[in-house]
N, C-alpha and C. Protein backbone atom coordinates (compact mmCIF):
# COMPACT_ATOMS: atom_id res chain seq x y z
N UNK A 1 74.44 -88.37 24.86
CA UNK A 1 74.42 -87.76 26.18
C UNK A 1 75.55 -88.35 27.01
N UNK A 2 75.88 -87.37 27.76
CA UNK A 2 77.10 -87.98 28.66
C UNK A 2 76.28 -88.06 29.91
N UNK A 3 76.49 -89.46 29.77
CA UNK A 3 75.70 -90.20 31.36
C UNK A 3 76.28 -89.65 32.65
N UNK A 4 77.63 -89.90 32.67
CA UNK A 4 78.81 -89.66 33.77
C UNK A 4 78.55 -88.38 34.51
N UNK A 5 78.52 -87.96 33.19
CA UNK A 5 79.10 -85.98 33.69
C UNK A 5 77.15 -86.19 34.00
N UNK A 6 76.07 -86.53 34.20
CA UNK A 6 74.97 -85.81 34.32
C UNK A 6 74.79 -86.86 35.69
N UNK A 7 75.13 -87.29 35.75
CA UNK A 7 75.02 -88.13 37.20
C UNK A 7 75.92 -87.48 38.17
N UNK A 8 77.06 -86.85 37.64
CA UNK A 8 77.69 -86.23 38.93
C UNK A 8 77.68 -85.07 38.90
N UNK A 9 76.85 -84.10 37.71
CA UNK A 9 76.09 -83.28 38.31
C UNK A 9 74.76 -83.15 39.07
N UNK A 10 73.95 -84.02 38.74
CA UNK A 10 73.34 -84.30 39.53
C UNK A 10 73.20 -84.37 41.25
N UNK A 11 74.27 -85.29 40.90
CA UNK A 11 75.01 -85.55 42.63
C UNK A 11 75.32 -84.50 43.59
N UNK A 12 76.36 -83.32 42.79
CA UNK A 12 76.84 -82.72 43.36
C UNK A 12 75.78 -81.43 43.66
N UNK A 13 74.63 -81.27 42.86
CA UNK A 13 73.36 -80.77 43.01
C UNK A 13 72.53 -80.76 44.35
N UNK A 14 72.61 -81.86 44.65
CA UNK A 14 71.99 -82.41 45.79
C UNK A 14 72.98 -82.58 47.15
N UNK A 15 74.71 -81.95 46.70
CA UNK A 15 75.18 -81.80 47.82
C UNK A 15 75.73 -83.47 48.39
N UNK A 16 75.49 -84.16 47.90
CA UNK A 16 75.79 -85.78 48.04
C UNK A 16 77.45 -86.02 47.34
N UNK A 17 78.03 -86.78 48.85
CA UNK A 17 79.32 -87.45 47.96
C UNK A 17 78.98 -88.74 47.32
N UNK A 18 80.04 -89.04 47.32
CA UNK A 18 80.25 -90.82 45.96
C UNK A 18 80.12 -91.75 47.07
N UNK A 19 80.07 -91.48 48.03
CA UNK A 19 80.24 -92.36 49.43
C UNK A 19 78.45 -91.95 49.79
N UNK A 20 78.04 -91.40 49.57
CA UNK A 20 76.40 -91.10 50.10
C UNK A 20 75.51 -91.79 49.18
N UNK A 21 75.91 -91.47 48.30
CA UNK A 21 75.02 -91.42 46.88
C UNK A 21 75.53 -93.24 46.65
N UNK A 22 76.83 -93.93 46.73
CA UNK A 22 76.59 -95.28 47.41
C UNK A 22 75.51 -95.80 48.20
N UNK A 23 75.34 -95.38 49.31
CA UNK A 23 74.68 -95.92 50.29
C UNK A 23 73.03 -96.03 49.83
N UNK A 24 72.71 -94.83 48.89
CA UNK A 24 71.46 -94.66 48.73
C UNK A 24 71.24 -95.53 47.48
N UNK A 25 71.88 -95.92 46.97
CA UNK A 25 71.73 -97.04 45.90
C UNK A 25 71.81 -98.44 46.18
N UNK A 26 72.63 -98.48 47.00
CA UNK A 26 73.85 -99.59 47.56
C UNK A 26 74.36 -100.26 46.22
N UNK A 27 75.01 -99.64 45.63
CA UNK A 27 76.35 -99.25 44.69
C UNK A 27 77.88 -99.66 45.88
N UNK A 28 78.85 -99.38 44.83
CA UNK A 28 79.91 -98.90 45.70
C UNK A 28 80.39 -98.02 45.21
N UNK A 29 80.77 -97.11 45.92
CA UNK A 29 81.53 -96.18 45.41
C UNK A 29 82.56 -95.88 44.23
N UNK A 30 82.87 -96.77 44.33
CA UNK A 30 84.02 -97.30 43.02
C UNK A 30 83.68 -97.44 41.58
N UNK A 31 82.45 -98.31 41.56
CA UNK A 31 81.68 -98.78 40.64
C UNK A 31 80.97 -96.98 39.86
N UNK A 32 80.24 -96.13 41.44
CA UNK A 32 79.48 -94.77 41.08
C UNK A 32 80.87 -93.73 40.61
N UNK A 33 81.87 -93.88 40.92
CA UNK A 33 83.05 -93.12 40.60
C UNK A 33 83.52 -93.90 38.98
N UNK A 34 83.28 -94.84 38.50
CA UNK A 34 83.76 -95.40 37.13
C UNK A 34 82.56 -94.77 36.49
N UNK A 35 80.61 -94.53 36.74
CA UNK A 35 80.44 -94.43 35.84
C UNK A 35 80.14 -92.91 35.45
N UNK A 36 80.58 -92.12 36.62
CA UNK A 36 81.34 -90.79 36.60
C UNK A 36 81.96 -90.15 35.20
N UNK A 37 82.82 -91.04 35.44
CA UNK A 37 84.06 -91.15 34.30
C UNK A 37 84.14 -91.77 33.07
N UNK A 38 82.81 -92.23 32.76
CA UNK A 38 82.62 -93.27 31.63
C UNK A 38 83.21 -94.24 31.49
N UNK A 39 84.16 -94.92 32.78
CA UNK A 39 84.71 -95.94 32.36
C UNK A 39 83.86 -97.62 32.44
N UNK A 40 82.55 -96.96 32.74
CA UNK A 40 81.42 -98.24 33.17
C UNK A 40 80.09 -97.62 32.45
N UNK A 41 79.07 -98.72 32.14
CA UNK A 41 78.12 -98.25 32.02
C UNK A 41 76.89 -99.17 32.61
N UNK A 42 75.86 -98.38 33.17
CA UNK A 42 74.80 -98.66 33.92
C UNK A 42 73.95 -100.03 33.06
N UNK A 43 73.33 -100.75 34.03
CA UNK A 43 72.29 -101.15 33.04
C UNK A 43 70.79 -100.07 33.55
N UNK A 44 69.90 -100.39 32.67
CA UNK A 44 68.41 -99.89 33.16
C UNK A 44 68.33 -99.81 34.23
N UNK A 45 68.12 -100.69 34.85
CA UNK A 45 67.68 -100.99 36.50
C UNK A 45 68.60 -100.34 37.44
N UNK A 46 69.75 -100.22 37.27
CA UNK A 46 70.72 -99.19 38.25
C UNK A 46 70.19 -97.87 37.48
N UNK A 47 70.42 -97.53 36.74
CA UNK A 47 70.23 -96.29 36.13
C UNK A 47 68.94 -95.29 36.84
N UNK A 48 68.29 -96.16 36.69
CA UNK A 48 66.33 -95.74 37.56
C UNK A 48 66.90 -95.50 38.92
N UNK A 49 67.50 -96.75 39.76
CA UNK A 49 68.32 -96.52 41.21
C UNK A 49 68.58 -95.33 41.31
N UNK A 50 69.88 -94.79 40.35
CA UNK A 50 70.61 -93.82 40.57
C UNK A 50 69.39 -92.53 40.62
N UNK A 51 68.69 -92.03 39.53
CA UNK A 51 68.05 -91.19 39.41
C UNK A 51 67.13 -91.12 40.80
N UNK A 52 66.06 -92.37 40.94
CA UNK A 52 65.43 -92.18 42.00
C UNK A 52 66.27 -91.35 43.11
N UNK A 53 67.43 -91.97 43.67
CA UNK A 53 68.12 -91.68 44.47
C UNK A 53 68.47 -90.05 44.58
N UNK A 54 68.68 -89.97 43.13
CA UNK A 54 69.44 -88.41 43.00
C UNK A 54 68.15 -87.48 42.91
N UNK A 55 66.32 -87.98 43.12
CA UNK A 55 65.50 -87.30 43.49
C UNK A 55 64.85 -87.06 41.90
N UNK A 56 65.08 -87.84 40.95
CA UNK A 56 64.36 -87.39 39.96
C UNK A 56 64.34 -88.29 39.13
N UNK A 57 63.40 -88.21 38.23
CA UNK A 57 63.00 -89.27 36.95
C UNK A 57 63.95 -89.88 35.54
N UNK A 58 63.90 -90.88 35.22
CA UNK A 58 64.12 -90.92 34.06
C UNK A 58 64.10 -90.02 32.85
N UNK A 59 63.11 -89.77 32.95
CA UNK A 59 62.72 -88.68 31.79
C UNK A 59 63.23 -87.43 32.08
N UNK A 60 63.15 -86.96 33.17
CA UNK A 60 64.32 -86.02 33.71
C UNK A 60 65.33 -85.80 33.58
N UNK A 61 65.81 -86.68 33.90
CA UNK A 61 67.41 -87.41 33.59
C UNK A 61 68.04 -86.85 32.18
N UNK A 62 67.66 -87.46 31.48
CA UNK A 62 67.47 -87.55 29.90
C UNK A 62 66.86 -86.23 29.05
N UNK A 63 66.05 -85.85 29.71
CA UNK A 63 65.26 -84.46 28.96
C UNK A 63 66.85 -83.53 28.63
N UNK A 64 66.64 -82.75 27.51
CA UNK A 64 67.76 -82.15 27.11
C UNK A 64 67.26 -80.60 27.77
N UNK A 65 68.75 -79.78 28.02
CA UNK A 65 68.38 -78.87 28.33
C UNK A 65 67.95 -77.66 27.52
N UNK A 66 67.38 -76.90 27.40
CA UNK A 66 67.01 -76.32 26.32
C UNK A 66 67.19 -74.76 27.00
N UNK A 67 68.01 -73.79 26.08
CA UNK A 67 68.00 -71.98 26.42
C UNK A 67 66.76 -71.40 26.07
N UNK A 68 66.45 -71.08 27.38
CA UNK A 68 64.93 -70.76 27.24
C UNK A 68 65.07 -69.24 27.00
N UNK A 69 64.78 -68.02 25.95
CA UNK A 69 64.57 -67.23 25.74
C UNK A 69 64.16 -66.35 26.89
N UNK A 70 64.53 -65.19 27.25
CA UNK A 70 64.13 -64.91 28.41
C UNK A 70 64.26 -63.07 27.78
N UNK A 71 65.28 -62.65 26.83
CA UNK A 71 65.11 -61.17 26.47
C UNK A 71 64.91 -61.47 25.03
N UNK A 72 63.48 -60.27 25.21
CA UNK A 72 62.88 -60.40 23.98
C UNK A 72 63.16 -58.88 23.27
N UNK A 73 63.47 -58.73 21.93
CA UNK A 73 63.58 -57.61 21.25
C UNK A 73 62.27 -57.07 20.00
N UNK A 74 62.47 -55.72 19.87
CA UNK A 74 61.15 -55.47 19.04
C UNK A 74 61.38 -56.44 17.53
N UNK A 75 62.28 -57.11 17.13
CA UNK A 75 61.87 -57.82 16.24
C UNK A 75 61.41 -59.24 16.79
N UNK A 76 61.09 -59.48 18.03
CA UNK A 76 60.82 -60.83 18.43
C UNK A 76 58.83 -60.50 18.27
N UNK A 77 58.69 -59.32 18.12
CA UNK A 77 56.79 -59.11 18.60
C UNK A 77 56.38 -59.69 17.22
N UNK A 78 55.03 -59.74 17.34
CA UNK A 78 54.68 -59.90 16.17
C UNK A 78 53.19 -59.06 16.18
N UNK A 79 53.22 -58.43 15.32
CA UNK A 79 52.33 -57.24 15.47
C UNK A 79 50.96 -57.48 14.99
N UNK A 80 49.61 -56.99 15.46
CA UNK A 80 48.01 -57.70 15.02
C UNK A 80 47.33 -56.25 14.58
N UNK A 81 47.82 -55.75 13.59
CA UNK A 81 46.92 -54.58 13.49
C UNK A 81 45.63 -54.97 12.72
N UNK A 82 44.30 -54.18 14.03
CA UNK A 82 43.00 -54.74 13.98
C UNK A 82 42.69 -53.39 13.34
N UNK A 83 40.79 -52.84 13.34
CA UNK A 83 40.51 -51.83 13.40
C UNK A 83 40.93 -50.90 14.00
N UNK A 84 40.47 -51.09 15.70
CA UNK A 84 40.46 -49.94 16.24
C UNK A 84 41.73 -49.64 17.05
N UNK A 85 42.38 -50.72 17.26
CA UNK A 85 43.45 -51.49 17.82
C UNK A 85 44.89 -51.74 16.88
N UNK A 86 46.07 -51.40 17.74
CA UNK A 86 47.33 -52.09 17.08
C UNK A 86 47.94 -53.00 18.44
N UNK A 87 47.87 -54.80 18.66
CA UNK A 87 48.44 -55.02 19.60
C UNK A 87 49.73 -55.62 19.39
N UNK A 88 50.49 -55.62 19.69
CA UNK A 88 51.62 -55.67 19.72
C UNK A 88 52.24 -57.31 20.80
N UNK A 89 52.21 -57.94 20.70
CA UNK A 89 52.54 -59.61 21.14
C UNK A 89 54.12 -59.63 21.37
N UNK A 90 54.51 -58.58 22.71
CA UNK A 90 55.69 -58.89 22.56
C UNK A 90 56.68 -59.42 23.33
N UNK A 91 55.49 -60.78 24.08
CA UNK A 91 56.70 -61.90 24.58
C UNK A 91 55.93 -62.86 23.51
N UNK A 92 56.87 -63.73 22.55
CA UNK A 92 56.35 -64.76 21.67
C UNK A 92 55.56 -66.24 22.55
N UNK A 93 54.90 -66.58 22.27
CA UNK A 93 54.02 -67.78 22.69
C UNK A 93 54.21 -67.75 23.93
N UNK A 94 53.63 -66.23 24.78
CA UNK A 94 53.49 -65.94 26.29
C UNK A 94 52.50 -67.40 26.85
N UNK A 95 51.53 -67.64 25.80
CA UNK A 95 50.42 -68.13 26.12
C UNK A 95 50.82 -69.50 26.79
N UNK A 96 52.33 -69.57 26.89
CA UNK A 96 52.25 -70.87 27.81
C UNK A 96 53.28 -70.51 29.08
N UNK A 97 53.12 -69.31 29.20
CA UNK A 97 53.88 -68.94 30.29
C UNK A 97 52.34 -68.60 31.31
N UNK A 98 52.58 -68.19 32.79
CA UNK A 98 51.62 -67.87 33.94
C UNK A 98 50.99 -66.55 33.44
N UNK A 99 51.90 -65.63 32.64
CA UNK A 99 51.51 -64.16 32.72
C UNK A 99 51.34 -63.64 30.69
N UNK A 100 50.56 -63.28 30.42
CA UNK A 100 50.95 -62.93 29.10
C UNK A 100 50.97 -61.49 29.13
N UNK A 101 51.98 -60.16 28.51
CA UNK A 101 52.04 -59.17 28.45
C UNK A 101 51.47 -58.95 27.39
N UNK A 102 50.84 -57.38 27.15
CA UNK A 102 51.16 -57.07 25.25
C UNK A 102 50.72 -55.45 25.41
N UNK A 103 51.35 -55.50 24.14
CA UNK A 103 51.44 -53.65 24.17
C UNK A 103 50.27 -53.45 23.84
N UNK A 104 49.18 -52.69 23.54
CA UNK A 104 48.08 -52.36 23.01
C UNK A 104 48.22 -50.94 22.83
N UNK A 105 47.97 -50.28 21.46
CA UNK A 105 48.15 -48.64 21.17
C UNK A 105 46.52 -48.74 20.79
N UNK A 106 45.50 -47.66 21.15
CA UNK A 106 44.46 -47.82 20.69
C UNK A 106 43.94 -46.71 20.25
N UNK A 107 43.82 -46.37 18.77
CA UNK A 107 43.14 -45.33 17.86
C UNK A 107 42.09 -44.57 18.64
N UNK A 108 42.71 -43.42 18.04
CA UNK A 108 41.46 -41.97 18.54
C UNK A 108 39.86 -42.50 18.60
N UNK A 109 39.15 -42.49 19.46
CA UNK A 109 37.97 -42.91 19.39
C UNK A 109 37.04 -43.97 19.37
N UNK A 110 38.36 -44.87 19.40
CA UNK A 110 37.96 -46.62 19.86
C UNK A 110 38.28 -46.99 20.89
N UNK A 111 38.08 -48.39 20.79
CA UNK A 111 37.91 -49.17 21.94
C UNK A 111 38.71 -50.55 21.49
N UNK A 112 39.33 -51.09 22.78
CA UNK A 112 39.75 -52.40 22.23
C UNK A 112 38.88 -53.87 22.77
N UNK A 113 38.86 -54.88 21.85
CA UNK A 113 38.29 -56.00 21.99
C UNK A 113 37.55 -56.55 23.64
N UNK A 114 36.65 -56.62 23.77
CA UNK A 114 35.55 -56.88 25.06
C UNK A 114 36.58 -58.21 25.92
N UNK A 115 37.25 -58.32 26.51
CA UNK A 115 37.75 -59.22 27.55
C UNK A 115 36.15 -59.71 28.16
N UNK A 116 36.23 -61.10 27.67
CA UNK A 116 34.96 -62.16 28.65
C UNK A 116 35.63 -62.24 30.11
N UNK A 117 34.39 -62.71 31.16
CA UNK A 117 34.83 -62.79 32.23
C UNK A 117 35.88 -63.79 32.06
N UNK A 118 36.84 -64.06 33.37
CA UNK A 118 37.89 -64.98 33.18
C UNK A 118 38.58 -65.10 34.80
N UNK A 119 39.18 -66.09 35.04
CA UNK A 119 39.76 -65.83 36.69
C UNK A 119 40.94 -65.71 35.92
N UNK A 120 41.37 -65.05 37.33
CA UNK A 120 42.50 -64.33 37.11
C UNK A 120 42.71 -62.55 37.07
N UNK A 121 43.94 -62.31 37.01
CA UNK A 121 43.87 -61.01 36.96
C UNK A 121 44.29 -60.08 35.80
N UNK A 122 44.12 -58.99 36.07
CA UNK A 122 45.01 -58.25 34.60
C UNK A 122 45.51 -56.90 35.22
N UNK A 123 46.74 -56.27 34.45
CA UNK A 123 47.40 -54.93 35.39
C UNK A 123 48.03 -54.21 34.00
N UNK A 124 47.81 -52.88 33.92
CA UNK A 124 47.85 -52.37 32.79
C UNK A 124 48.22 -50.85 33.39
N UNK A 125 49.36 -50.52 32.27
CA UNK A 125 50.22 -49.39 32.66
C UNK A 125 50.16 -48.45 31.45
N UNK A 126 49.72 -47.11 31.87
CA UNK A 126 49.38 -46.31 30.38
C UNK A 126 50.58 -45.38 29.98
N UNK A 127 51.26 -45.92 28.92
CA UNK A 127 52.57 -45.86 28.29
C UNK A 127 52.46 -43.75 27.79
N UNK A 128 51.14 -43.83 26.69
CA UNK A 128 51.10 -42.41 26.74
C UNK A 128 49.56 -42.02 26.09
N UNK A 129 48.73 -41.12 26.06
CA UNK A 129 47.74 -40.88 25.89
C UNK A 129 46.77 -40.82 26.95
N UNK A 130 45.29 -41.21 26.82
CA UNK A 130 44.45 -41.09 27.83
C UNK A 130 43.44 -42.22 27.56
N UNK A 131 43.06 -43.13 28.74
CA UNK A 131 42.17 -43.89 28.27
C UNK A 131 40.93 -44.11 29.41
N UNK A 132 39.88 -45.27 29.43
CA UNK A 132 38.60 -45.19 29.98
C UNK A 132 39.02 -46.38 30.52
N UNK A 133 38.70 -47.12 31.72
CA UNK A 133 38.86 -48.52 31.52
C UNK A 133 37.22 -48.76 31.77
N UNK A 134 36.31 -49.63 31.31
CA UNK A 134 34.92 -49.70 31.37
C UNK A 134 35.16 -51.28 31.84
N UNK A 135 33.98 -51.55 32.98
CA UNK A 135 33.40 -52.83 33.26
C UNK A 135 31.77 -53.05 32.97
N UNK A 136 31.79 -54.41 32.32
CA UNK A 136 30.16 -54.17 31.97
C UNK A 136 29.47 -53.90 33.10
N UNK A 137 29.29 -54.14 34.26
CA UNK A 137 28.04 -53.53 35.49
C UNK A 137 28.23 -52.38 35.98
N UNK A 138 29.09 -51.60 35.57
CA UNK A 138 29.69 -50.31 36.18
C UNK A 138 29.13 -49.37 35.12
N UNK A 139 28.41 -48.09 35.54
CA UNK A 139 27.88 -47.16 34.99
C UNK A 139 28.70 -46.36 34.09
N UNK A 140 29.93 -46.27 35.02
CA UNK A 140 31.07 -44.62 34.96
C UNK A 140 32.33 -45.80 34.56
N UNK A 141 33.44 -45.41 33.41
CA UNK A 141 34.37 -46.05 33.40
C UNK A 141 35.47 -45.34 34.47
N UNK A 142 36.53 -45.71 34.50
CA UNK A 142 37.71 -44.99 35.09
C UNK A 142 38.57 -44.37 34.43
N UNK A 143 39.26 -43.32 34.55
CA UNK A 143 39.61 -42.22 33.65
C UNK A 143 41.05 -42.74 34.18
N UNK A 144 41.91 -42.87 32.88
CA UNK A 144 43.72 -43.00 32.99
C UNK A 144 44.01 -41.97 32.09
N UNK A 145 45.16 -41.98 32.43
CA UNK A 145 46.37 -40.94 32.07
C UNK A 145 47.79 -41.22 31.45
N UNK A 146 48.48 -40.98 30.81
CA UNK A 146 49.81 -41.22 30.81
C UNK A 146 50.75 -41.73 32.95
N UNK A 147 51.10 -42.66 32.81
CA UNK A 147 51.99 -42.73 34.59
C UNK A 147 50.79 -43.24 35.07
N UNK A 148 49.73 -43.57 34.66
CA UNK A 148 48.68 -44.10 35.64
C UNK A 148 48.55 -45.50 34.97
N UNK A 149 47.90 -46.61 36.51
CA UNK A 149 47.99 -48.41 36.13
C UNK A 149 46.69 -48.47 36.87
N UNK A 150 46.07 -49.35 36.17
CA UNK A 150 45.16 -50.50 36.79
C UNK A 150 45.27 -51.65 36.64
N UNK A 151 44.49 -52.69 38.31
CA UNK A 151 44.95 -53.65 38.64
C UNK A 151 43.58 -54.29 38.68
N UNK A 152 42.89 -55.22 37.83
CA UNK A 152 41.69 -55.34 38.20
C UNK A 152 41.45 -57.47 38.11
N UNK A 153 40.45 -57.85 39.00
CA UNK A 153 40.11 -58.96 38.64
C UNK A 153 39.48 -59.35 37.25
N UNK A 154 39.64 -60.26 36.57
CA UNK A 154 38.91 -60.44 35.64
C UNK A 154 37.42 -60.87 35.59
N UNK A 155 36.70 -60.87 36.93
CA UNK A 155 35.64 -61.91 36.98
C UNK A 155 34.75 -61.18 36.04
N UNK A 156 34.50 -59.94 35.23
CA UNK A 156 33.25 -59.62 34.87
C UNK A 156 33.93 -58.39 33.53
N UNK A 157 33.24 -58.52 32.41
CA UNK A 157 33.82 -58.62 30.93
C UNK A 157 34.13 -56.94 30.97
N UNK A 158 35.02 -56.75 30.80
CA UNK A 158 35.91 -55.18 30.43
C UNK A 158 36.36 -54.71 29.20
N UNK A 159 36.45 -53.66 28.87
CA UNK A 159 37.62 -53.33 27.75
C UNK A 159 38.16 -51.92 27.98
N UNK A 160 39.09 -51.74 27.27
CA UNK A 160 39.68 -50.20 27.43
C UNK A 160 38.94 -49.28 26.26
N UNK A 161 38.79 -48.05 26.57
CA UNK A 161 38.57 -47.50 25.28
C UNK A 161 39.40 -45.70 25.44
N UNK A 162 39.45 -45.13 24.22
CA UNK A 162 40.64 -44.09 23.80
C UNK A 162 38.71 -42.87 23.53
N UNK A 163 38.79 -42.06 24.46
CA UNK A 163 37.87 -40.70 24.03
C UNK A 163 38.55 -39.89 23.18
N UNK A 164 40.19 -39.76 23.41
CA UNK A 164 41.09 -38.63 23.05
C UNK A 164 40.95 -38.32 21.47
N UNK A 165 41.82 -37.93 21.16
CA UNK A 165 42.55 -37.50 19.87
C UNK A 165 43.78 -37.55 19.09
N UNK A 166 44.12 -38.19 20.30
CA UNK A 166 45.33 -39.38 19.83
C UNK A 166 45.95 -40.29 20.53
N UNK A 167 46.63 -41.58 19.84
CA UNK A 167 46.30 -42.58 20.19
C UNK A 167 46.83 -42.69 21.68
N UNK A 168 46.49 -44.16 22.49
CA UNK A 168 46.96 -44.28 23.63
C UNK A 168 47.57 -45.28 23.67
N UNK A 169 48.51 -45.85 24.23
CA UNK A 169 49.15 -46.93 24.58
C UNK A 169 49.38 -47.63 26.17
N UNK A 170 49.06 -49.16 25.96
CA UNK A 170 48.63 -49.39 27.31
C UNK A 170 49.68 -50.75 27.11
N UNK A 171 50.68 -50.99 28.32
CA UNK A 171 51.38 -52.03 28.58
C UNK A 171 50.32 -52.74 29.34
N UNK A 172 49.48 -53.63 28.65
CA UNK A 172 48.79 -54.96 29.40
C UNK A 172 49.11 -55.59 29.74
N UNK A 173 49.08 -56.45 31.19
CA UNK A 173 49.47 -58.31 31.36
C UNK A 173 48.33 -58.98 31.58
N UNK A 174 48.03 -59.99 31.64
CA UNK A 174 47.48 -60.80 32.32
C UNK A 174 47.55 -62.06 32.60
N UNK A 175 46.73 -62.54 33.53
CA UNK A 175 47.61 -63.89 34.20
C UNK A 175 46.34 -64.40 34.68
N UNK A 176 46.28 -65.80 34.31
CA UNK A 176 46.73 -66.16 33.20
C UNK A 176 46.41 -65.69 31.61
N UNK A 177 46.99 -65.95 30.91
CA UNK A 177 46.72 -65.64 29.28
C UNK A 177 45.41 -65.69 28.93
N UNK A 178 44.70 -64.65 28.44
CA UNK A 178 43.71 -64.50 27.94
C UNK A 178 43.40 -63.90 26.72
N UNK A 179 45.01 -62.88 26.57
CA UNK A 179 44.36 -61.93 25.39
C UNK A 179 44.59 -63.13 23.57
């Protein structure tokens, strides 16, 4: 790791000159400008200084940066074909992100898997076909369409189900991860 170059990005992060970022250490400038440049190197105990100073941790400091995946393509899904159900998982290990999406296509005449109660929410956009959305205390489900979304709490156990004759497809999220 290049110490130098991550200390004076750091620095310059926070908008701090070599003359500030002195003072907040009580460094000198000279000394924070050599180890800039690699021509010095810290011991421990300045090193912690510096970071504290520059508003963040050791381990911070040091943590490598990593390209976090952010566009996902249809060979990134990984596909769960169930019975009644084909779901489609297509942000990879959503489950540690706030929101998990997934495609769900659901066969003529089924239904997909009973969602337990859960906090949080879920919002679901019907890609094409026709579907029911059912809550267990609710008599009457709700009738969707192709262009039609629901936005519902999770507190009390749901599932979608397909009356039609062919299949439906539903862009699910929910947040947090449940499916």
């Amino acid at each position: 790791m290049d110490i130098g170059k991550r200390i004076r990005q750091l620095r310059t992060q926070n908008g701090l000159t070599l003359e500030e970022l002195a003072s907040r250490t009580e460094l000198t400038k000279g000394f924070l400008s050599q180890l800039e440049r690699n021509l010095a190197s810290p011991s421990i105990q300045t090193l912690e200084d510096i970071t504290e100073a520059l508003g963040t941790t050791m381990a911070k400091f040091f943590a490598e940066d990593t390209d976090e995946q952010i566009v996902f393509t249809p060979e990134d899904a990984f596909i769960d074909e169930r019975e009644n159900e084909i779901v489609h998982w297509i942000v990879p290990s959503a489950q540690k992100n706030r929101m998990e999406p997934i495609l769900v296509e659901i066969k003529p005449g089924s239904s997909t898997s009973v969602i337990d109660p859960h906090d949080g929410e879920e919002f679901g956009y019907v890609l094409s076909g026709r579907i029911f959305l059912n809550r267990e205390n609710s008599k009457k489900g709700y009738a969707l369409k192709k262009g039609d979304n629901f936005c519902i709490s999770g507190k009390e156990a749901h599932w979608l189900e397909n009356k039609g004759n062919q299949t439906a497809a539903v862009l699910w999220i929910s947040t947090p991860p449940i499916f």
